[in-house]
N, C-alpha and C. Protein backbone atom coordinates (compact mmCIF):
# COMPACT_ATOMS: atom_id res chain seq x y z
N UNK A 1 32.30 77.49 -162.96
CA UNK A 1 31.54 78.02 -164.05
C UNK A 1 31.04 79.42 -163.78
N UNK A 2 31.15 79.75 -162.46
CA UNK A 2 30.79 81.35 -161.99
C UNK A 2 30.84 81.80 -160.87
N UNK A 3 31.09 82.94 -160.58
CA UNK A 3 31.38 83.70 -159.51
C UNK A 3 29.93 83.68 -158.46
N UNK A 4 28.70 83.82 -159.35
CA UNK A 4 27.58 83.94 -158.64
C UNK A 4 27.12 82.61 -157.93
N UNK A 5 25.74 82.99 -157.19
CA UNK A 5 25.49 81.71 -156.87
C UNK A 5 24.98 80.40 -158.34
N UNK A 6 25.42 78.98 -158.07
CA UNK A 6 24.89 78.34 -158.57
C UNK A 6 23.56 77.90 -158.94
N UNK A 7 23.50 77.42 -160.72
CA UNK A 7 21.62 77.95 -160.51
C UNK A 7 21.13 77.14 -161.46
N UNK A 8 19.94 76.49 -161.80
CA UNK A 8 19.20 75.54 -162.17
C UNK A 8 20.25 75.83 -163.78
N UNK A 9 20.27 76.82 -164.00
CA UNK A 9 20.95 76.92 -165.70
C UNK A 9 21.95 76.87 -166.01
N UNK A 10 22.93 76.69 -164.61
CA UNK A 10 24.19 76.62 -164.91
C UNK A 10 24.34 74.99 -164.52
N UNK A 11 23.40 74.37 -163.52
CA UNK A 11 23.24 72.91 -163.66
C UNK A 11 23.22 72.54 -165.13
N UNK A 12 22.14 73.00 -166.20
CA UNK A 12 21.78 72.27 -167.12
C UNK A 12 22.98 72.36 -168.17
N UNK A 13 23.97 73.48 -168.09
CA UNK A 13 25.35 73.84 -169.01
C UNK A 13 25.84 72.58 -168.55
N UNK A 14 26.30 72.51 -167.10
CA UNK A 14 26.77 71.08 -166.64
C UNK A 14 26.41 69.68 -167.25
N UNK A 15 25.53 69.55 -166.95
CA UNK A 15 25.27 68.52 -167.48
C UNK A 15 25.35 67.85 -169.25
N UNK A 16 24.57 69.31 -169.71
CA UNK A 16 24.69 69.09 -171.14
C UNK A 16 26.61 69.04 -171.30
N UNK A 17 26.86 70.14 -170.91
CA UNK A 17 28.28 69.84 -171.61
C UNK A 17 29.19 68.66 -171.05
N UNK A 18 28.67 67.84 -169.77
CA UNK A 18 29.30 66.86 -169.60
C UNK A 18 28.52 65.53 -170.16
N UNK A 19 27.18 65.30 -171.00
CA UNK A 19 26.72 64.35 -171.69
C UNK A 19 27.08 64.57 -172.78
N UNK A 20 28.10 65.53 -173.43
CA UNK A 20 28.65 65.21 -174.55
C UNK A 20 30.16 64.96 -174.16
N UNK A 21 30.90 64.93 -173.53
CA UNK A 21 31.96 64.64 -172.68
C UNK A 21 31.67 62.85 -172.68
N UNK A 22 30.73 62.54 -172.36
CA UNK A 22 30.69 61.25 -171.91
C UNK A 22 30.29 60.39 -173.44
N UNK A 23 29.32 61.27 -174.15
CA UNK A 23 29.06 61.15 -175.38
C UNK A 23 30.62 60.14 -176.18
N UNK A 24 31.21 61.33 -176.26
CA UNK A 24 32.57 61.45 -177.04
C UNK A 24 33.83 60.67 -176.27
N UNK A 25 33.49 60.70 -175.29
CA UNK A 25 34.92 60.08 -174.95
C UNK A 25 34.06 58.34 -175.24
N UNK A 26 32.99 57.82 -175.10
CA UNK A 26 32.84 56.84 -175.21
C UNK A 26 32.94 56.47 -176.83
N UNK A 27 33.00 57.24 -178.01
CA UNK A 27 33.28 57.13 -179.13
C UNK A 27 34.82 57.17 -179.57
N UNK A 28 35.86 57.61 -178.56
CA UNK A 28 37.22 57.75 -178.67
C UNK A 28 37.54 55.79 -178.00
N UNK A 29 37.13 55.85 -177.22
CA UNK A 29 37.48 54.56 -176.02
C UNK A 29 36.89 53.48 -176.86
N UNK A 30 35.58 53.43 -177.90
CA UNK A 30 35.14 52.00 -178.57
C UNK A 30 36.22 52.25 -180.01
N UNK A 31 36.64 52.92 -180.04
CA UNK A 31 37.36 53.32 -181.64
C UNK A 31 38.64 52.61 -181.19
N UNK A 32 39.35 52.98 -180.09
CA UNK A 32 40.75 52.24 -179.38
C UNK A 32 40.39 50.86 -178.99
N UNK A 33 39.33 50.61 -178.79
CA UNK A 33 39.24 48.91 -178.61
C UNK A 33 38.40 48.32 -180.01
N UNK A 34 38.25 49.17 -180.61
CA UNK A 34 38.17 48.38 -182.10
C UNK A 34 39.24 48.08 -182.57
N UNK A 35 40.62 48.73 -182.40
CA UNK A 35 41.99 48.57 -182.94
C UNK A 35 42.84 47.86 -182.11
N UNK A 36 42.28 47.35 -180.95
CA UNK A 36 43.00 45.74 -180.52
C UNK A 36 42.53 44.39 -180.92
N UNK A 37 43.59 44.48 -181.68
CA UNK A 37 43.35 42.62 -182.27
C UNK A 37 43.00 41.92 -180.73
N UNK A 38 42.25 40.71 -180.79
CA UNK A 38 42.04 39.47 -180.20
C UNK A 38 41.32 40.28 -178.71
N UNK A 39 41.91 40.85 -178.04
CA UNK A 39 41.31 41.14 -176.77
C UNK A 39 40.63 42.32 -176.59
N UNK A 40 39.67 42.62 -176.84
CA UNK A 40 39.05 43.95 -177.23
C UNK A 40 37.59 43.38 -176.16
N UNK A 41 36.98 42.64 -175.67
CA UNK A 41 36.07 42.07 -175.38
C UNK A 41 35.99 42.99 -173.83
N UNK A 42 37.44 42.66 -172.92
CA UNK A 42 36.93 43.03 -171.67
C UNK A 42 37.12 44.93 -171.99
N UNK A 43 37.49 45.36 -172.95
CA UNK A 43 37.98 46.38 -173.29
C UNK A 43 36.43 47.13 -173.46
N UNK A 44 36.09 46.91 -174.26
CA UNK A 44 34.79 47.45 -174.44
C UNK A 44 33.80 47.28 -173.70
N UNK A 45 33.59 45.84 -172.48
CA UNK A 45 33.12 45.61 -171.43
C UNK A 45 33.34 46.78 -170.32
N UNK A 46 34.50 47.26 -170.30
CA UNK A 46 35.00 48.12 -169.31
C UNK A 46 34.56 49.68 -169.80
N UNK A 47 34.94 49.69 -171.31
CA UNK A 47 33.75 50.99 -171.92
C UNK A 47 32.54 51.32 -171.59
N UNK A 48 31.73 50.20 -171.71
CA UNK A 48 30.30 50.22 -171.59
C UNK A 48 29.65 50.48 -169.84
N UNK A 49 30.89 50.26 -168.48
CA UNK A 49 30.53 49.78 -167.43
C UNK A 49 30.68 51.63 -167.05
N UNK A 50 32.27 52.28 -167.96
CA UNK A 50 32.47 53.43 -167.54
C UNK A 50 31.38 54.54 -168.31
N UNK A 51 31.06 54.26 -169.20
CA UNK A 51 29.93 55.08 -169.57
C UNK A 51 28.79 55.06 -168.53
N UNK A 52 27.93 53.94 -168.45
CA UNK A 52 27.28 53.76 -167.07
C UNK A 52 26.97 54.61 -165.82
N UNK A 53 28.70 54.37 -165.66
CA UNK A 53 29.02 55.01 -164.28
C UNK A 53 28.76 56.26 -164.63
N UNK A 54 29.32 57.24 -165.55
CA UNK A 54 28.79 58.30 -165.92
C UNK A 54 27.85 59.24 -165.63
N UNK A 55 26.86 58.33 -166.75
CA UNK A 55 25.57 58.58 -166.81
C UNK A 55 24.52 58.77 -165.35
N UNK A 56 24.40 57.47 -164.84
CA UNK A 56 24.15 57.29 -163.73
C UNK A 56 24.59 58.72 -162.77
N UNK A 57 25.79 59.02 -162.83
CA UNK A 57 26.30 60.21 -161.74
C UNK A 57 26.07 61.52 -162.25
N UNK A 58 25.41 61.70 -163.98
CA UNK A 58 25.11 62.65 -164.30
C UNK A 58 23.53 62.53 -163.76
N UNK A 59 22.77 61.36 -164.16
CA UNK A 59 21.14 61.68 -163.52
C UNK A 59 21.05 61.64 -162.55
N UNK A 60 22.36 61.60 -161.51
CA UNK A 60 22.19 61.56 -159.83
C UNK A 60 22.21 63.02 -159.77
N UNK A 61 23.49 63.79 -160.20
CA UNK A 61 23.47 65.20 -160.35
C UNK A 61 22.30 65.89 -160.52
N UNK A 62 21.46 65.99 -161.72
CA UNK A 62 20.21 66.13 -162.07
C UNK A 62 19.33 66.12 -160.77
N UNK A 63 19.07 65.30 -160.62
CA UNK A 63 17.99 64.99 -159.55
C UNK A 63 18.39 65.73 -158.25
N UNK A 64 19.75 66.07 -158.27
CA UNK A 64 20.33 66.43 -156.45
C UNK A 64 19.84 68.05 -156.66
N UNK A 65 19.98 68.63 -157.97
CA UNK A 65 19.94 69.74 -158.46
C UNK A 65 18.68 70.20 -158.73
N UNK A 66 17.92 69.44 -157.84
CA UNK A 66 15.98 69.92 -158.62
C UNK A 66 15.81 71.38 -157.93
N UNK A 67 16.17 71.01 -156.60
CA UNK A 67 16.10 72.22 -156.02
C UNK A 67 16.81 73.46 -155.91
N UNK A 68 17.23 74.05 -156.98
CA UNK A 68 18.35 74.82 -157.30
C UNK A 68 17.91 75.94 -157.55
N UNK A 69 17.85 77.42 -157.32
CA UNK A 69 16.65 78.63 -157.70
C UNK A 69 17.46 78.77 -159.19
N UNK A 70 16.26 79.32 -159.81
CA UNK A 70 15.82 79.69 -161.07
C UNK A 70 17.40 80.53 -161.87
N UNK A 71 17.82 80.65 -162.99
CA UNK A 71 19.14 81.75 -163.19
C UNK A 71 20.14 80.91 -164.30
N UNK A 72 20.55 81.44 -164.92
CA UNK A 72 21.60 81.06 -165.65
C UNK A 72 20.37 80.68 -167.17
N UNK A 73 19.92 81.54 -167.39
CA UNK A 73 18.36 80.76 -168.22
C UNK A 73 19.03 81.28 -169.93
N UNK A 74 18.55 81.17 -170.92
CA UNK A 74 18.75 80.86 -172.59
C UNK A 74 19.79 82.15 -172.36
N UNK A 75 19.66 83.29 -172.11
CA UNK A 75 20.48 84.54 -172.54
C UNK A 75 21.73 84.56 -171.94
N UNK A 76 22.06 83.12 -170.55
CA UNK A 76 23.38 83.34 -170.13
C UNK A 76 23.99 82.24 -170.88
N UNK A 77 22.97 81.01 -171.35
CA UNK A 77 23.88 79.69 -172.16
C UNK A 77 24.82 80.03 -172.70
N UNK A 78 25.92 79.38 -172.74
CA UNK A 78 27.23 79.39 -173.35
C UNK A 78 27.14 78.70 -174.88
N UNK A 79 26.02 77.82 -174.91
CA UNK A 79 25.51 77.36 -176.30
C UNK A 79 25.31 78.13 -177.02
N UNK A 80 25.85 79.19 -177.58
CA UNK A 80 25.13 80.34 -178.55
C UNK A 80 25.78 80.29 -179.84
N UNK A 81 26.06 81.51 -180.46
CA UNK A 81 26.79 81.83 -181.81
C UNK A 81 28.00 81.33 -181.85
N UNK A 82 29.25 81.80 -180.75
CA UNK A 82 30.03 81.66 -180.93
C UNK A 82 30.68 80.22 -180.19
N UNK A 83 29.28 79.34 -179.84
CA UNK A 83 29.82 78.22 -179.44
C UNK A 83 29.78 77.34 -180.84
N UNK A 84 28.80 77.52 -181.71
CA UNK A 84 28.43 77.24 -182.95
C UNK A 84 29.55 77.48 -184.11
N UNK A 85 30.10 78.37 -183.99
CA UNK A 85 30.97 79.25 -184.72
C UNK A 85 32.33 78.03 -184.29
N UNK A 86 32.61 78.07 -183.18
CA UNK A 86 33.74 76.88 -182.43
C UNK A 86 33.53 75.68 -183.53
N UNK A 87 32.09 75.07 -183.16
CA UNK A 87 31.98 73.76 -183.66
C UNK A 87 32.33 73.58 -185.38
N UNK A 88 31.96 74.53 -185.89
CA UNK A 88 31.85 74.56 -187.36
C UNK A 88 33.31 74.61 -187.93
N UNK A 89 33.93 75.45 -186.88
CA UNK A 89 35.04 75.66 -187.60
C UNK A 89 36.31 74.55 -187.25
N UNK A 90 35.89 73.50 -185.91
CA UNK A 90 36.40 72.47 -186.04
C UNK A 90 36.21 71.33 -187.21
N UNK A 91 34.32 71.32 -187.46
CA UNK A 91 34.02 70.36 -188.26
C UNK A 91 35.17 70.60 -189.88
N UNK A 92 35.22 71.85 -190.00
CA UNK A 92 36.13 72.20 -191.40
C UNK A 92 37.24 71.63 -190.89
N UNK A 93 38.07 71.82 -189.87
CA UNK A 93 39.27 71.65 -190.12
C UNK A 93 39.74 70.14 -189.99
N UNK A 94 38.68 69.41 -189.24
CA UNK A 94 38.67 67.90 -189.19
C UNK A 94 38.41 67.64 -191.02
N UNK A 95 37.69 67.80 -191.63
CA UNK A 95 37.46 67.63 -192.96
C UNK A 95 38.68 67.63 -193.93
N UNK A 96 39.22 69.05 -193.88
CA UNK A 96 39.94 69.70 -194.69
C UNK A 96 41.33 68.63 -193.68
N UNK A 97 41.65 68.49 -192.90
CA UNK A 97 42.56 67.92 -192.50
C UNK A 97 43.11 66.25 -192.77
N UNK A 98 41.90 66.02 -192.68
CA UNK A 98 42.13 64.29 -193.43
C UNK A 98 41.93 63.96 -194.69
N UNK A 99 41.70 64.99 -195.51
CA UNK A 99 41.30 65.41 -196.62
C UNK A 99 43.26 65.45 -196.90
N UNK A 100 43.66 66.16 -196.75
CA UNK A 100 45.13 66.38 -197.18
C UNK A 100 45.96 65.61 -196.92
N UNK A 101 45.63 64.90 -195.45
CA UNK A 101 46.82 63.84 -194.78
C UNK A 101 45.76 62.31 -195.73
N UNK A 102 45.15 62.44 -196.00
CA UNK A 102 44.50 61.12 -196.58
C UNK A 102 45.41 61.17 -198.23
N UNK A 103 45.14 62.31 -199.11
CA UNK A 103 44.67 62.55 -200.64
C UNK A 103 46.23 62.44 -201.21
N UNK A 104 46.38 64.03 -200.45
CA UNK A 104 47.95 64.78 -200.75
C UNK A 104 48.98 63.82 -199.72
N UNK A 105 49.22 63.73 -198.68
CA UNK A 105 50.32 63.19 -197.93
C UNK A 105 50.15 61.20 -197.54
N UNK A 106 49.09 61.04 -198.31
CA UNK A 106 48.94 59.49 -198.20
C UNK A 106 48.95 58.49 -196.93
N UNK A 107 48.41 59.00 -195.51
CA UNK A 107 49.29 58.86 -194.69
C UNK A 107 47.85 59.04 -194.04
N UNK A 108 46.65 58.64 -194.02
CA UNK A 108 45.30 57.98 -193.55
C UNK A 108 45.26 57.51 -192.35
N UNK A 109 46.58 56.85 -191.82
CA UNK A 109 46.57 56.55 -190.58
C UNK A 109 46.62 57.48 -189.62
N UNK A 110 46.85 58.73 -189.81
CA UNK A 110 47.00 59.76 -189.08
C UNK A 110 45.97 60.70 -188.76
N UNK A 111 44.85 60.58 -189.69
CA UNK A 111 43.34 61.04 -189.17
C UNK A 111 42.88 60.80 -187.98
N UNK A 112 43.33 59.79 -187.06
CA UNK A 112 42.66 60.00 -185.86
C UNK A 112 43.72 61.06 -184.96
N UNK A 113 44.56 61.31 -184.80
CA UNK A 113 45.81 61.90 -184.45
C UNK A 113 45.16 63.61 -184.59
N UNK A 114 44.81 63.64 -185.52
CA UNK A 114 44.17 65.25 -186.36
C UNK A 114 43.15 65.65 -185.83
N UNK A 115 42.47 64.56 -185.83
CA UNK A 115 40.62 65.11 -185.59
C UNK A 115 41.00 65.15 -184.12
N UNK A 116 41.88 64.26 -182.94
CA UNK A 116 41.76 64.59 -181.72
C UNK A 116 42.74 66.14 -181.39
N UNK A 117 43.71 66.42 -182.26
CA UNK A 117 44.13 67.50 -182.43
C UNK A 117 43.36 68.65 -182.28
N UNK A 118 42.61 68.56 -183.38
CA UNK A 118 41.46 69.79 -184.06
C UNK A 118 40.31 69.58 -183.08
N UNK A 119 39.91 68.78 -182.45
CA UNK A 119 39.15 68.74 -181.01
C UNK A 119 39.42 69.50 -179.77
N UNK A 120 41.07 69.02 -179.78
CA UNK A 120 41.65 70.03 -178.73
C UNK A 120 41.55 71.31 -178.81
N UNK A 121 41.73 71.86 -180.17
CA UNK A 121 42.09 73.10 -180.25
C UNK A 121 40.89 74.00 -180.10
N UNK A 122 39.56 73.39 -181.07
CA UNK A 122 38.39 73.65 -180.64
C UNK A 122 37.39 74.37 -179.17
N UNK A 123 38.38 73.65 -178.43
CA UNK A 123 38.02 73.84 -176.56
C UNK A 123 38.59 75.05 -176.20
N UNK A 124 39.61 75.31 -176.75
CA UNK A 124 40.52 76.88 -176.56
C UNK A 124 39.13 77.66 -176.12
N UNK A 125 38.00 78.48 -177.12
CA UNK A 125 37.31 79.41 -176.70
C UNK A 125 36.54 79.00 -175.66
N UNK A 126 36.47 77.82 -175.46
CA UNK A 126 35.41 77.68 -174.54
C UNK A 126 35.71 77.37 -172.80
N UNK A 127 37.25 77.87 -172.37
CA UNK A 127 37.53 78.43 -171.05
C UNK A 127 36.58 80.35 -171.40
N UNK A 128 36.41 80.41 -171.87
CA UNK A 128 36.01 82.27 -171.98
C UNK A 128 34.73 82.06 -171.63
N UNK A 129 34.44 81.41 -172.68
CA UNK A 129 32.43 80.88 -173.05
C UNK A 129 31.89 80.39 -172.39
N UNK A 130 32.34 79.64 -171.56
CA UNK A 130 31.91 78.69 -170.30
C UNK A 130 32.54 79.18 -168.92
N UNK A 131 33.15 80.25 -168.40
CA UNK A 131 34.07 80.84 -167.86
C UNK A 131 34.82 79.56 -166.69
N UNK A 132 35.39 78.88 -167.59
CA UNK A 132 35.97 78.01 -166.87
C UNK A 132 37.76 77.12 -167.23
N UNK A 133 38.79 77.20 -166.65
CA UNK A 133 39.74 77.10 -166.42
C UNK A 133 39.62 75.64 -167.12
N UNK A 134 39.09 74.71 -166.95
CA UNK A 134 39.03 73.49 -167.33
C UNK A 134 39.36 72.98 -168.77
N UNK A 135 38.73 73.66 -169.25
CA UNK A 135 38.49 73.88 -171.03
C UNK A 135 40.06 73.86 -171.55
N UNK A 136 40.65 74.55 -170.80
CA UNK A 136 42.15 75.13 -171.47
C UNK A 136 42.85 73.95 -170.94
N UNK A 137 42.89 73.48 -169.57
CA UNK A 137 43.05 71.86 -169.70
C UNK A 137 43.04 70.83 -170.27
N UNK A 138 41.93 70.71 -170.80
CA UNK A 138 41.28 69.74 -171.49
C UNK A 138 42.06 70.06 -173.03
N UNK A 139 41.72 71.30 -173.54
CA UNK A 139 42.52 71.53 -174.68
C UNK A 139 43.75 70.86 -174.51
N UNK A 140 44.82 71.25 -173.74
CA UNK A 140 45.99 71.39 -174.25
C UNK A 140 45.92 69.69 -174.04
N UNK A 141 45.65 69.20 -172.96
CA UNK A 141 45.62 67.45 -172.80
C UNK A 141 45.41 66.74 -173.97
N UNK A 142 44.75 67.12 -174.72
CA UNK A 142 44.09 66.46 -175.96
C UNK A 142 44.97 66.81 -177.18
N UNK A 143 45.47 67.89 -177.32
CA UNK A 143 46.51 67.94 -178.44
C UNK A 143 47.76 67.69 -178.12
N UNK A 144 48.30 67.24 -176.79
CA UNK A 144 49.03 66.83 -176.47
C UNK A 144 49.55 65.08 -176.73
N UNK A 145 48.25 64.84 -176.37
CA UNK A 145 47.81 63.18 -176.51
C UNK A 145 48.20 62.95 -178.32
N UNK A 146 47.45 63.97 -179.03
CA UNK A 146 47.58 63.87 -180.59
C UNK A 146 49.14 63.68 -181.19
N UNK A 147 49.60 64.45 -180.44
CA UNK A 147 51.22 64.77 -180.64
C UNK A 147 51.70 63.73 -180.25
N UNK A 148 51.97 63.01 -178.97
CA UNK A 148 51.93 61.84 -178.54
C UNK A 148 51.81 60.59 -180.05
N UNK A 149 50.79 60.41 -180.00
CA UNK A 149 50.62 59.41 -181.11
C UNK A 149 51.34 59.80 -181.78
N UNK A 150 51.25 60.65 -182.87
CA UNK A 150 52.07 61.20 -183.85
C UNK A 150 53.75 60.15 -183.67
N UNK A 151 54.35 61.13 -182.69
CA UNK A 151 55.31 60.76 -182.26
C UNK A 151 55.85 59.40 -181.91
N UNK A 152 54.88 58.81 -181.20
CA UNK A 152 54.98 56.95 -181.42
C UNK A 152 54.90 56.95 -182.86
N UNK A 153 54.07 56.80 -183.16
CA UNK A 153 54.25 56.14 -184.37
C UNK A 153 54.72 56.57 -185.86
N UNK A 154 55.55 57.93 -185.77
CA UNK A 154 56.63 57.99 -186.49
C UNK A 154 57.91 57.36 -186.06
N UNK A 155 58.08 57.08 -184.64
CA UNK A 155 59.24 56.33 -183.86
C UNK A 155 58.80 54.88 -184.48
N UNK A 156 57.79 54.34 -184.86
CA UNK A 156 57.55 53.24 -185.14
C UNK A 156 56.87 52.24 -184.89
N UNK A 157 55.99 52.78 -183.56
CA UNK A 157 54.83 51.97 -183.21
C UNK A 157 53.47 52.45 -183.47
N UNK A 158 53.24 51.89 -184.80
CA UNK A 158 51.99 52.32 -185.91
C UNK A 158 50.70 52.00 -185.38
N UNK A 159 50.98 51.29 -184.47
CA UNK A 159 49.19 50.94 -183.89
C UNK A 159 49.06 52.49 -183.05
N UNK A 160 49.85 53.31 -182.56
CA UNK A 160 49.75 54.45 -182.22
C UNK A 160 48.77 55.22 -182.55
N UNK A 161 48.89 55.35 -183.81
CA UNK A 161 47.99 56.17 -185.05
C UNK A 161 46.50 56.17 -184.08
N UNK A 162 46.35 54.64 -183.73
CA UNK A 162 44.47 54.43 -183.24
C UNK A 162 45.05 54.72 -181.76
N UNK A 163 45.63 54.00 -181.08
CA UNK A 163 45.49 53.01 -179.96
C UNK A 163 45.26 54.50 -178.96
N UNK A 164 46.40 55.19 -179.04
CA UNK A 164 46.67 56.76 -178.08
C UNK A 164 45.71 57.68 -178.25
N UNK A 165 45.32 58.00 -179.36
CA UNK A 165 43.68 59.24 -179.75
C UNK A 165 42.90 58.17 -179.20
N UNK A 166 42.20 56.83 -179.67
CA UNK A 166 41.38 56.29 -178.91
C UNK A 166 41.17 56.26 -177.52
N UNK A 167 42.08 55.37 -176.52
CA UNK A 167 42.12 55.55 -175.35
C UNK A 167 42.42 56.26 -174.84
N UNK A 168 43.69 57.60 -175.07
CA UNK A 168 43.46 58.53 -174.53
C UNK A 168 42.75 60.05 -174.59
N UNK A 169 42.02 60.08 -175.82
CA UNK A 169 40.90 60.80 -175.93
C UNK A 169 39.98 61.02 -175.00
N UNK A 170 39.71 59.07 -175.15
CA UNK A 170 38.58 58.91 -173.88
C UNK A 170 39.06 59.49 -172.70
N UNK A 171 39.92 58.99 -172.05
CA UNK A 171 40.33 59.12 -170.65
C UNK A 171 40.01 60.08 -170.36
N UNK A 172 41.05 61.37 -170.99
CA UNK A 172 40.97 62.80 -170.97
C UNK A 172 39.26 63.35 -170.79
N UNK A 173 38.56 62.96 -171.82
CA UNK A 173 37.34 63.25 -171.88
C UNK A 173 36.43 63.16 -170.72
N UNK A 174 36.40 61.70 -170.09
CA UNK A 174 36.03 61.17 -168.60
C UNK A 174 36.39 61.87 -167.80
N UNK A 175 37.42 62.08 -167.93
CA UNK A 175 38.27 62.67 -166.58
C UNK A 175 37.94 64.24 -166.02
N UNK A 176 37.50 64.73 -167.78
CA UNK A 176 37.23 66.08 -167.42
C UNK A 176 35.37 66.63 -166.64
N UNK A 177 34.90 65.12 -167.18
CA UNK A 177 33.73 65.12 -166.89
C UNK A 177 33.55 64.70 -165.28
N UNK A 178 34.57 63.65 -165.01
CA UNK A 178 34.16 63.60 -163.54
C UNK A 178 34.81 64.67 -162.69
N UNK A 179 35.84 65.75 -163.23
CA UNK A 179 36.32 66.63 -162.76
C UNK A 179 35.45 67.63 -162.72
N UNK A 180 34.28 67.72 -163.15
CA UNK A 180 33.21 69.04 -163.08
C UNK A 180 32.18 68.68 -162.23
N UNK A 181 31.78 67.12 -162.21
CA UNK A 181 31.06 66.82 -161.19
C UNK A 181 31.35 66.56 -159.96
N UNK A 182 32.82 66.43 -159.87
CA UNK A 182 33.29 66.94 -158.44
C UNK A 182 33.15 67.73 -157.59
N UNK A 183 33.86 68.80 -158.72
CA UNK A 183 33.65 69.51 -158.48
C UNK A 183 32.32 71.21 -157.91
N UNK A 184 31.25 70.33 -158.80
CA UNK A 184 30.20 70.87 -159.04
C UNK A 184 29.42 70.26 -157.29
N UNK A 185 29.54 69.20 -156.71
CA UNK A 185 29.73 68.49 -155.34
C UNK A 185 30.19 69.20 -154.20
N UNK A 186 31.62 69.06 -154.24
CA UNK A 186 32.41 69.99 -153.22
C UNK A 186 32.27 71.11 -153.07
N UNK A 187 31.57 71.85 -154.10
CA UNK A 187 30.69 73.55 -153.57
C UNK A 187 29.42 73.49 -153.62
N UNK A 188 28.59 71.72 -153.01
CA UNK A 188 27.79 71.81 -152.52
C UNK A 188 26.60 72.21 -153.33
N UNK A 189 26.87 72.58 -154.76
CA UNK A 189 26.17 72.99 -155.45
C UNK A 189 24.86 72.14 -156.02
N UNK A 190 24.70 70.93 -155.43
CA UNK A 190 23.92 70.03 -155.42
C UNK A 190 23.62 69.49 -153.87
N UNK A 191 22.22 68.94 -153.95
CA UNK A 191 22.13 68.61 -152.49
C UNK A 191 21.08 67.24 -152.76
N UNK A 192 21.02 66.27 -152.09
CA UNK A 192 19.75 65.48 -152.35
C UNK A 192 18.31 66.26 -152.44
N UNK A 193 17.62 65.63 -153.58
CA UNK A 193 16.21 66.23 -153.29
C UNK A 193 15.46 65.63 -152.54
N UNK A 194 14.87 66.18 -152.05
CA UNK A 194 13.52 66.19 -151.13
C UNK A 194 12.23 65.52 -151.38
């Protein structure tokens, strides 16, 4: 997330942007086990255990990070205009997108396929905004995954539509989150508090 030293404000970017990471992928992962008939039970059991784990390793983070000097404060947040500007202009195109594949192309099943699309694409500015390599990862993973479905289930396996944006939304999502707190670890950038 930066060249400089690590700092109480670039902890709190962390965190915030990985409690919506955990947020969202746990809304991709209960949406894919809403769309398994009959066995959905240990499915969402296993949702609820990986959110958990999460959380838990985000308020461990937190706490390791008390002692972190002062820096990265409101004027360096990456939360600003043009993170706002990102969000808005996903929320339109998720709208306007199932809006056409619903109305005009009849074909409703494909809204989840879109919105994880238009999610992906969303993340594009925010390797710049967040100065981090990850983002563009995460992007392309996620519209990749979209395409994916797509592709099943024009080949013909229609549970696609949910099953692939659901679970692998999540995954992706998790993955990127425990990939920052790894990372955020291995440069030490946290230490137990005192």
């Amino acid at each position: 997330m930066t060249d400089g030293p690590f700092t109480k404000g670039h902890l709190i970017t962390l965190l915030i942007s990985s409690a919506i990471g955990v947020g969202f992928g746990a809304g991709w992962w209960f949406f894919g086990a809403s769309s398994v008939s009959g066995g959905s039970m240990p499915l969402v059991v296993l949702g609820v255990l990986a959110v958990l784990g999460l959380v838990g390793w985000l308020l461990l983070t937190a706490r390791r990070g008390a002692g972190l000097p002062a820096g990265g404060g409101r004027e360096e947040s990456p939360f600003g205009k043009r993170y706002g500007i990102a969000v808005l202009l996903m929320l339109v195109g998720i709208f306007a997108g199932a809006r056409v594949l619903s109305a005009v192309f009849e074909v409703p099943e494909a809204v989840p396929a879109w919105v994880l699309f238009v999610v992906g694409l969303h993340f594009l500015p925010f390797a710049k905004l967040f100065g981090s390599r990850r983002f563009l990862v995460l992007s392309v993973l996620l519209y990749v995954v979209a395409v994916l479905a797509a592709v099943l289930a024009i080949a013909g396996w229609t549970a696609a539509w949910r099953l692939v944006p659901g679970f692998g939304g999540a995954v992706i999502l998790w993955a990127t989150v425990v990939a920052g707190l790894l990372d955020t670890a291995r440069q030490g950038a946290t230490s137990p508090a005192s």
